[in-house]
C-alpha atoms as a PDB file:
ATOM      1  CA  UNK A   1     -13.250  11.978  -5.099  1.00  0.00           C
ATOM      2  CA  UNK A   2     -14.258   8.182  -6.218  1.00  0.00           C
ATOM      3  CA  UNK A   3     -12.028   5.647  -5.199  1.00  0.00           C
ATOM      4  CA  UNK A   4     -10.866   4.595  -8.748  1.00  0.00           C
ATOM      5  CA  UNK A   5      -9.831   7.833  -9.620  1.00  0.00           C
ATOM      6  CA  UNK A   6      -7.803   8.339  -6.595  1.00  0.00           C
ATOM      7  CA  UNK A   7      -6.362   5.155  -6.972  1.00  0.00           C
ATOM      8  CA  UNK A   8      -5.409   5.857 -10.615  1.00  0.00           C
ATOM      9  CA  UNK A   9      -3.701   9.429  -9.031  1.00  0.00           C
ATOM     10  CA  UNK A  10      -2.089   7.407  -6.523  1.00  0.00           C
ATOM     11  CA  UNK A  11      -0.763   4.766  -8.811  1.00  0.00           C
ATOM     12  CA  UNK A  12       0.576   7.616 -11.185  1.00  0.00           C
ATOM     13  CA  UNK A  13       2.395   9.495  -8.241  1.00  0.00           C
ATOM     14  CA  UNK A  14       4.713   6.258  -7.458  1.00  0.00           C
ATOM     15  CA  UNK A  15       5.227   5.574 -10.825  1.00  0.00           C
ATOM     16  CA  UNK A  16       6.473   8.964 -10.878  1.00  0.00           C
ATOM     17  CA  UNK A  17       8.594   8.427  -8.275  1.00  0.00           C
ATOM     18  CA  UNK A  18       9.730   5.040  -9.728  1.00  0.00           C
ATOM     19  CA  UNK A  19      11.246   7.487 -13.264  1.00  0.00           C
ATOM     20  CA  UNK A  20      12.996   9.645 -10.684  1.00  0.00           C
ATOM     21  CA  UNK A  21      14.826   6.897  -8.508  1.00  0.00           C
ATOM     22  CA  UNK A  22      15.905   5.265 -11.867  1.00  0.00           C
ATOM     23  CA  UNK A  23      17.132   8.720 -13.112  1.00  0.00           C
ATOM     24  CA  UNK A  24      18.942   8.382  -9.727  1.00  0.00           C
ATOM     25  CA  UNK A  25      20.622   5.345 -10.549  1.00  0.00           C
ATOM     26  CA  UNK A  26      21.181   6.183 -14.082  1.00  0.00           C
ATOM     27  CA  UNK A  27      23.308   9.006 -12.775  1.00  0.00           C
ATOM     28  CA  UNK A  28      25.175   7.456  -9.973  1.00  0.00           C
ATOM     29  CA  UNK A  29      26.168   4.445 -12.294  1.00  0.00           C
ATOM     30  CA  UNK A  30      28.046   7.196 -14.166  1.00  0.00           C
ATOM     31  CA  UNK A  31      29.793   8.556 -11.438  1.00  0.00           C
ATOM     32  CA  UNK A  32      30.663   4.849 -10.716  1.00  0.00           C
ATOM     33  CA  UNK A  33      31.845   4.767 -14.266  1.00  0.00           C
ATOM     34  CA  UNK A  34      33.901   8.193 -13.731  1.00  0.00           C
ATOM     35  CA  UNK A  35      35.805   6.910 -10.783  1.00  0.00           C
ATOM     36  CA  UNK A  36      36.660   4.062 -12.086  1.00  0.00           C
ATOM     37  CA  UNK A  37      37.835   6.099 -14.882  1.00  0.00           C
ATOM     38  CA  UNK A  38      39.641   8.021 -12.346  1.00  0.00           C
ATOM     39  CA  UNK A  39      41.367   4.892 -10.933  1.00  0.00           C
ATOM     40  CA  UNK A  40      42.700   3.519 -13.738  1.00  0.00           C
ATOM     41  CA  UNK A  41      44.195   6.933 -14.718  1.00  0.00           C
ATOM     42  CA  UNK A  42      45.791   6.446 -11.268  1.00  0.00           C
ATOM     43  CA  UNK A  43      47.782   3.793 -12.870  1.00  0.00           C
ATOM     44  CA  UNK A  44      48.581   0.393 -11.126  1.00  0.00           C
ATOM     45  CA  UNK A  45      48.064   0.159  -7.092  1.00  0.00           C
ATOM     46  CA  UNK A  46      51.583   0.446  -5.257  1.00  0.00           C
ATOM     47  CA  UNK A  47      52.768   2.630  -2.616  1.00  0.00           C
ATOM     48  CA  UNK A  48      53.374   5.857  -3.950  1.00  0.00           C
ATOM     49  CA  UNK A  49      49.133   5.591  -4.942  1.00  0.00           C
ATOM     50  CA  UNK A  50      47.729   3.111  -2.743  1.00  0.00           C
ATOM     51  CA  UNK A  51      45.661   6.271  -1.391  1.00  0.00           C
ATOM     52  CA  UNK A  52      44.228   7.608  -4.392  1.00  0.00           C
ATOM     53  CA  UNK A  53      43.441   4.143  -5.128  1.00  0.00           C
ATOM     54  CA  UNK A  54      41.623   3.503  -1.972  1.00  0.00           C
ATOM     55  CA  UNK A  55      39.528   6.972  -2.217  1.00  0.00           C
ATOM     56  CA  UNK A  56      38.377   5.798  -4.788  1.00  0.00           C
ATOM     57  CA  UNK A  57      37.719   2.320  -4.142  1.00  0.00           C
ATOM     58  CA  UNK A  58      35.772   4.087  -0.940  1.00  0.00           C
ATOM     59  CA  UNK A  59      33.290   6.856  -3.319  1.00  0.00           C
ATOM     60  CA  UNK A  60      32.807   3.310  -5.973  1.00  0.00           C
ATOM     61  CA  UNK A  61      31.504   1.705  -2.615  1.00  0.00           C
ATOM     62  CA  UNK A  62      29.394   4.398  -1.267  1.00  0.00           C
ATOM     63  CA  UNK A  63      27.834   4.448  -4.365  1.00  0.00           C
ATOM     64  CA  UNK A  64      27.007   1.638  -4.836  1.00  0.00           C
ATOM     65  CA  UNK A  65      25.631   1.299  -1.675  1.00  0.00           C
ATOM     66  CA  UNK A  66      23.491   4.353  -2.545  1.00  0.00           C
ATOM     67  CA  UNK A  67      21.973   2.218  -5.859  1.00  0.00           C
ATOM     68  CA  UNK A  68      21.147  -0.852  -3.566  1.00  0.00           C
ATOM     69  CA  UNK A  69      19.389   1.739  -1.383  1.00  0.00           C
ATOM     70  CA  UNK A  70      17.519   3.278  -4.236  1.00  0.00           C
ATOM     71  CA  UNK A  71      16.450  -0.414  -5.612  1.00  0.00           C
ATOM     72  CA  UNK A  72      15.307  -1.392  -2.480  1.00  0.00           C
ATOM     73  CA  UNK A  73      12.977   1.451  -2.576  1.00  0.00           C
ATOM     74  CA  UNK A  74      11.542   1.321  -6.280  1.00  0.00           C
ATOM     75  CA  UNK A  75      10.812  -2.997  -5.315  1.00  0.00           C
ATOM     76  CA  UNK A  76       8.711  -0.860  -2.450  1.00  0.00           C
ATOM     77  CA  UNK A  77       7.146   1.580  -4.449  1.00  0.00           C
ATOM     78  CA  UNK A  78       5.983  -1.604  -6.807  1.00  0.00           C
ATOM     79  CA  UNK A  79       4.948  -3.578  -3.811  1.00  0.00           C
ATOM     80  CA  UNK A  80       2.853  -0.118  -3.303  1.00  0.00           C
ATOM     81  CA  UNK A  81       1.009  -0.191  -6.681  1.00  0.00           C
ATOM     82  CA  UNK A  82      -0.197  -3.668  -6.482  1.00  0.00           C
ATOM     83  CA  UNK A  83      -1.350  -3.084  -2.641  1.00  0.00           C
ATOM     84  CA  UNK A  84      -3.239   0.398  -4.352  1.00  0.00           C
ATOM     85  CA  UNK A  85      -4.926  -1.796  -7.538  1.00  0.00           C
ATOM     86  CA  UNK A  86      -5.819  -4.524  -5.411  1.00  0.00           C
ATOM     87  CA  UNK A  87      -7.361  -1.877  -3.147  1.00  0.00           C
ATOM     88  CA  UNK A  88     -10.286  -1.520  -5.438  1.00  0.00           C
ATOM     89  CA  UNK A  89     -10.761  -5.033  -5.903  1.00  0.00           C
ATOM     90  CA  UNK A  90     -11.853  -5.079  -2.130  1.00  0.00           C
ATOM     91  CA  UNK A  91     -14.503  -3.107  -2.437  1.00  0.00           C
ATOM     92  CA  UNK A  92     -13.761  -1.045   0.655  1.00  0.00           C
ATOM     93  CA  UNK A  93     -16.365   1.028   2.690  1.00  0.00           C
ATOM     94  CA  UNK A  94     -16.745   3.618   5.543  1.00  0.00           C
ATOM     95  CA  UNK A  95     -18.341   3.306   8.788  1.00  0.00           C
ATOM     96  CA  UNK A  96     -20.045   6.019  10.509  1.00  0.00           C
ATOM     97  CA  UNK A  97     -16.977   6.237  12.780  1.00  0.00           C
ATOM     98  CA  UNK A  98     -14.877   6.887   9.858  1.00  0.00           C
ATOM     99  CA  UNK A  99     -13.132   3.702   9.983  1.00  0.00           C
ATOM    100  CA  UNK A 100     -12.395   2.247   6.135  1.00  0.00           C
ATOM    101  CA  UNK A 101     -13.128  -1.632   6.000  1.00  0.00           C
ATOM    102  CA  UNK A 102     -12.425  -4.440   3.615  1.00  0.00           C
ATOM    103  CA  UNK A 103     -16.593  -5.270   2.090  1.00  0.00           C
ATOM    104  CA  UNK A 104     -15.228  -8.420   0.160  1.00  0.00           C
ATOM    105  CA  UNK A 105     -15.709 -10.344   3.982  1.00  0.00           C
ATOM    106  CA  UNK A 106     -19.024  -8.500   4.940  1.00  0.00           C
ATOM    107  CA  UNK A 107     -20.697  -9.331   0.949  1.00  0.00           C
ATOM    108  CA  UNK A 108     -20.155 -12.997   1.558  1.00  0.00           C
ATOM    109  CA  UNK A 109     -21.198 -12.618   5.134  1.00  0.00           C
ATOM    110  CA  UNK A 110     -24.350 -10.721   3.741  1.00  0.00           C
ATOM    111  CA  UNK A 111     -25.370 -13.276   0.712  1.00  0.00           C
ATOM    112  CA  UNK A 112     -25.580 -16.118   3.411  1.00  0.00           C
ATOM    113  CA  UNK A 113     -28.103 -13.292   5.522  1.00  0.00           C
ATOM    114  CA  UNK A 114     -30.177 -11.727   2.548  1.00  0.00           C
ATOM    115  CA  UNK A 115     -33.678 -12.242   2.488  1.00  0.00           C
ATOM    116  CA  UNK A 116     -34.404 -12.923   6.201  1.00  0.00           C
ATOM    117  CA  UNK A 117     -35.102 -10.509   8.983  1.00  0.00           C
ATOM    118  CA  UNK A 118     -31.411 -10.283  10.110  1.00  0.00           C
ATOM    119  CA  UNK A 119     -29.987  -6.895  12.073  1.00  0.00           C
ATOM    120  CA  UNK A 120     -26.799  -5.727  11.690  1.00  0.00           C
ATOM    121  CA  UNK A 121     -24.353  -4.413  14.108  1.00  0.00           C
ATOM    122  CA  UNK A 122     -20.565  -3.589  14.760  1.00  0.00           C
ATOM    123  CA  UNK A 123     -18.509  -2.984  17.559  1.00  0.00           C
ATOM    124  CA  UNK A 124     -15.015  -0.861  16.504  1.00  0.00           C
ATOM    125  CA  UNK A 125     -11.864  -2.450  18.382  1.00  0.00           C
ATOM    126  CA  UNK A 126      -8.465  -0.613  17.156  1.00  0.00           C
ATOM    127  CA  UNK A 127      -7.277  -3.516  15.075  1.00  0.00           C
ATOM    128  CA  UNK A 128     -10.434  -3.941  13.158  1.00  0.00           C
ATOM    129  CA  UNK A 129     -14.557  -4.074  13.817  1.00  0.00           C
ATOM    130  CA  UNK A 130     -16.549  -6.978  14.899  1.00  0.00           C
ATOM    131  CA  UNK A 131     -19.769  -7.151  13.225  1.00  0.00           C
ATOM    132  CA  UNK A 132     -22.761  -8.467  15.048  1.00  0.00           C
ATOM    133  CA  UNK A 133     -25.580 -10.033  13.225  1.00  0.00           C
ATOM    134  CA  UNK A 134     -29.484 -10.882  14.802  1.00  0.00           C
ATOM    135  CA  UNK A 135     -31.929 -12.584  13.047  1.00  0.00           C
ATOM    136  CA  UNK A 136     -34.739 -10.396  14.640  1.00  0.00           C
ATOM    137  CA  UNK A 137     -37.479 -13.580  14.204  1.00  0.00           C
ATOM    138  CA  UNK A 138     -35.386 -16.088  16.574  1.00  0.00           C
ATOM    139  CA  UNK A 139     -32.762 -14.127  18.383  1.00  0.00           C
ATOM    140  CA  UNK A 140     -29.880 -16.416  16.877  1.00  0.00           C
ATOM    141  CA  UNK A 141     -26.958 -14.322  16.746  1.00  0.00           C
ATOM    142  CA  UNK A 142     -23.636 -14.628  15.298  1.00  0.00           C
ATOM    143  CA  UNK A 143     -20.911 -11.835  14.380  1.00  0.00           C
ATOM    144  CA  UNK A 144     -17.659 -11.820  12.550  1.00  0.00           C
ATOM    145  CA  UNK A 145     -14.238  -9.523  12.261  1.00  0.00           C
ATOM    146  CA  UNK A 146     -13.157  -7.097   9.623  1.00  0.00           C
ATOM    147  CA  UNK A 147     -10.138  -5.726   9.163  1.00  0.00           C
ATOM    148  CA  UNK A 148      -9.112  -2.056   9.348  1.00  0.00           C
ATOM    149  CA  UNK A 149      -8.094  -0.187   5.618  1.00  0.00           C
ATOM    150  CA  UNK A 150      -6.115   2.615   7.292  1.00  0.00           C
ATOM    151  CA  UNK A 151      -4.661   3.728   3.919  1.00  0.00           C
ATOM    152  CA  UNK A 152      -7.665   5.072   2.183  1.00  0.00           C
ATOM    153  CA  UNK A 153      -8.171   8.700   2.425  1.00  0.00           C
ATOM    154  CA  UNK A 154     -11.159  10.645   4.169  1.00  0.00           C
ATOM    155  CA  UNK A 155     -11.766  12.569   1.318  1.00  0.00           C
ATOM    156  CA  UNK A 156     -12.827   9.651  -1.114  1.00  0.00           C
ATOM    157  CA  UNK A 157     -16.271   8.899  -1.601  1.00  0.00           C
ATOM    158  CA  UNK A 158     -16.941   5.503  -0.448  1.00  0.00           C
ATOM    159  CA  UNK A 159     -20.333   3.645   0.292  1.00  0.00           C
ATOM    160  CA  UNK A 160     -21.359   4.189   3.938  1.00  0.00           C
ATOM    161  CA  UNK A 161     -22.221   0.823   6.067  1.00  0.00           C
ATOM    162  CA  UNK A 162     -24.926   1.389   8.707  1.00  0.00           C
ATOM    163  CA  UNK A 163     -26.167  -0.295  11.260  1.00  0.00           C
ATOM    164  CA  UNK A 164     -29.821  -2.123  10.162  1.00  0.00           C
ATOM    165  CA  UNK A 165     -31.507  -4.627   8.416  1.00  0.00           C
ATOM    166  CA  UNK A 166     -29.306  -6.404   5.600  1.00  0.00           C
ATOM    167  CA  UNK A 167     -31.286  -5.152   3.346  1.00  0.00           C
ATOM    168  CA  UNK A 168     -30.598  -1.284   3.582  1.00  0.00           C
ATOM    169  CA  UNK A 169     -26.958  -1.782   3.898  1.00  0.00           C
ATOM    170  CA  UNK A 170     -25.702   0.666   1.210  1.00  0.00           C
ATOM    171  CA  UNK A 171     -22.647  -1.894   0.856  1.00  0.00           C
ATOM    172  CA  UNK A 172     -25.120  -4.697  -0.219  1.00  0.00           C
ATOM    173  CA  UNK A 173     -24.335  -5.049  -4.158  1.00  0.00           C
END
């Protein structure tokens, strides 16, 4: 599956589930509604219904505290859909290990190496990948680190990086 397709799937799924937490909400603001309803049917707080009254008050409460749960989780789910489209944006691609990195870091790295005899290496660490450079005419080396993308799939298509010269790296653009 390409990566902007899958994206697009997994943007659609949490809106989804965005509609169905404010269907939630929708229907525990009526029960709020209903119990208050309920209390003021009660009549007036005194002795003889002080515990109707505070049954109630207690369900008003627990619901509510069941909407701030459920808004808490649709401000996730939107956090989730920006992290997903700005996914794409970063140009992301596989290692031969499998590992899923961030290109945007290893492009810039490359346009500063493109056009000379440089070799490219990486070492895979569990936070991220160090990747080794060698200009193969003078032996200068340098290397840099790129971060992990745990949250892509194995079963999207993504460009491969390979170890070589610069200019056979598939990710080069």
């Amino acid at each position: 599956m390409k990566l902007n397709v899958w994206i697009n799937e997994e943007v659609k799924r949490i809106e989804a589930d965005i509609t169905n937490l404010k269907i939630k909400i929708e229907e525990h603001q009526t029960e709020i509604k209903k119990a208050q309803q309920q209390k003021r049917e009660i009549g007036r707080k005194d002795d003889g219904n002080r515990e109707q009254h505070d049954k109630v008050d207690l369900k008003i409460n627990m619901v509510k505290a069941c909407i701030s749960v459920l808004k808490s989780k649709i401000s996730t789910r939107k956090s989730e859909i920006t992290d997903f489209k700005n996914l794409g944006k970063m140009k992301p691609v596989r290692l031969k290990t499998g590992a899923v990195v961030n290109s945007k870091i290893i492009d810039e790295m490359l346009k500063k190496l493109s056009g000379k005899s440089w070799t490219i290496e990486y070492t895979q660490y569990q936070d991220g990948l160090q990747i080794a450079y060698i200009n193969a005419r003078t032996g200068s080396k340098g290397s840099f680190k790129v971060y992990l993308m745990a949250v892509i799939s194995d079963s999207i298509d993504l460009p491969l990086f390979e170890k070589g010269d610069v200019k056979e790296c598939s990710i080069h653009s």
